[in-house]
Protein backbone atom coordinates (compact mmCIF):
# COMPACT_ATOMS: atom_id res chain seq x y z
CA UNK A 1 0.00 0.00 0.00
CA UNK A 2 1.22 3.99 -1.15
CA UNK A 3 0.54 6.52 1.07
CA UNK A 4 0.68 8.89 -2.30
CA UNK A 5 -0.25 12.08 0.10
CA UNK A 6 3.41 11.79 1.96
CA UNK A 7 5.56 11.21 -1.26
CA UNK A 8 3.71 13.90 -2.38
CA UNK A 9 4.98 16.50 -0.11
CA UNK A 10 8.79 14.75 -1.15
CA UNK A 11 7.75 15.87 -4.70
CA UNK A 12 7.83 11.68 -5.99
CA UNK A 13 5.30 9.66 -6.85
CA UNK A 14 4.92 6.11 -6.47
CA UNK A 15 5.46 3.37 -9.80
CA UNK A 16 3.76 0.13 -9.39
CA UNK A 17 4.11 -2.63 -11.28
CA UNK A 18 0.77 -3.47 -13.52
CA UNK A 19 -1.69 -5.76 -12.83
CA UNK A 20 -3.11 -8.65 -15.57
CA UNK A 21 -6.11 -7.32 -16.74
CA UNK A 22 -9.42 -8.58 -15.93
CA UNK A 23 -10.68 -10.87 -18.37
CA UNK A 24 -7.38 -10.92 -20.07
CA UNK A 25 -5.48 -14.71 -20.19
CA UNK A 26 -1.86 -12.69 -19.74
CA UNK A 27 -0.09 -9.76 -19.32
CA UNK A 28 0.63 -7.75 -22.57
CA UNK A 29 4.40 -7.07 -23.48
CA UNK A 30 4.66 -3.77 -22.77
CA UNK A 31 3.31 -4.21 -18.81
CA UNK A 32 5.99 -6.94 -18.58
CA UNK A 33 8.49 -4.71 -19.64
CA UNK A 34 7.21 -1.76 -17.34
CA UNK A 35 7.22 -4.47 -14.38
CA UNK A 36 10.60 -5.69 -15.15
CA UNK A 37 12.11 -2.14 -14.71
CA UNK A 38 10.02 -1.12 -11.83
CA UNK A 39 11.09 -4.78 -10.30
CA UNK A 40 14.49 -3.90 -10.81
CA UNK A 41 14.67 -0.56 -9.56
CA UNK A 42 12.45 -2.05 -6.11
CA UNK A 43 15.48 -4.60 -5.91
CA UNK A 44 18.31 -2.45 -6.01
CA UNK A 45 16.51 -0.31 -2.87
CA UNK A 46 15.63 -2.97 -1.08
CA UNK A 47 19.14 -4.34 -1.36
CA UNK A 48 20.65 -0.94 0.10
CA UNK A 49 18.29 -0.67 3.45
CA UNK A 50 19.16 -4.23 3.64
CA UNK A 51 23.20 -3.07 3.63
CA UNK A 52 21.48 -0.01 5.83
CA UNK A 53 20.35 -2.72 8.37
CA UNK A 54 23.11 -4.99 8.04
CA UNK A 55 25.37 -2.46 9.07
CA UNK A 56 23.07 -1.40 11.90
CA UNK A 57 22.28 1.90 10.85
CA UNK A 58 19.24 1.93 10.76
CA UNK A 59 18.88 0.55 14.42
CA UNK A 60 20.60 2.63 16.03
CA UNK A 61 19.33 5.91 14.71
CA UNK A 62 20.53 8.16 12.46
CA UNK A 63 22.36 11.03 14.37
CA UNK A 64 22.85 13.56 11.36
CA UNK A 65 21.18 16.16 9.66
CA UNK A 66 17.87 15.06 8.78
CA UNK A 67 18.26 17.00 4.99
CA UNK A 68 20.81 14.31 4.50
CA UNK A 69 18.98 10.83 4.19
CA UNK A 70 17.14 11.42 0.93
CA UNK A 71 20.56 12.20 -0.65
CA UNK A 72 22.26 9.68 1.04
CA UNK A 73 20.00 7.20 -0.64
CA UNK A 74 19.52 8.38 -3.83
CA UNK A 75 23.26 8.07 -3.91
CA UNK A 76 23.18 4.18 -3.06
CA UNK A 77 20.80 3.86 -5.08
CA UNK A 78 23.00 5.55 -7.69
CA UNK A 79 26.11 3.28 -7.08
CA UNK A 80 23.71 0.02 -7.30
CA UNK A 81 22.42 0.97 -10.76
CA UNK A 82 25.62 1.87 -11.82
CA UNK A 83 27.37 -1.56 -10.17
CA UNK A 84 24.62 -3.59 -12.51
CA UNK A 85 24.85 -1.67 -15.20
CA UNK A 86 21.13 -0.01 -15.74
């Protein structure tokens, strides 16, 4: 579930992956591509909170500015696309 009215106020909006049509027997090409990219993009974030919690960051607190932790991600994030190539 998005809460769309909170990523709103970060100025981003939430992708989802597309859903098989009703009625429909599969899902046409151009949803499987969508949901391959939006898949790919979920992975690489969940894979850096998972480093984030591996490294116990994220349960002890973070102790910084709090402007920094949407650029902090958006940089891992970065380095993982970049590290797989997309």
């Amino acid at each position: 579930m998005v809460d769309t009215q909170s990523l709103g106020d970060l100025g981003t909006t939430a992708i989802r992956p597309r859903r098989k049509r009703p009625g429909h027997t599969s899902t046409p090409p151009q949803d499987k591509i969508h949901n391959r990219r939006v898949n790919q993009i979920r992975w690489a974030v969940e894979q850096a909170i998972a480093h984030l919690k591996n490294w116990k960051i994220l349960a002890t607190g973070y102790h910084a500015r709090l402007t920094e932790p949407p650029t902090i991600i958006r940089i891992v994030t970065s380095l993982k696309h970049y590290r797989f190539g997309w």
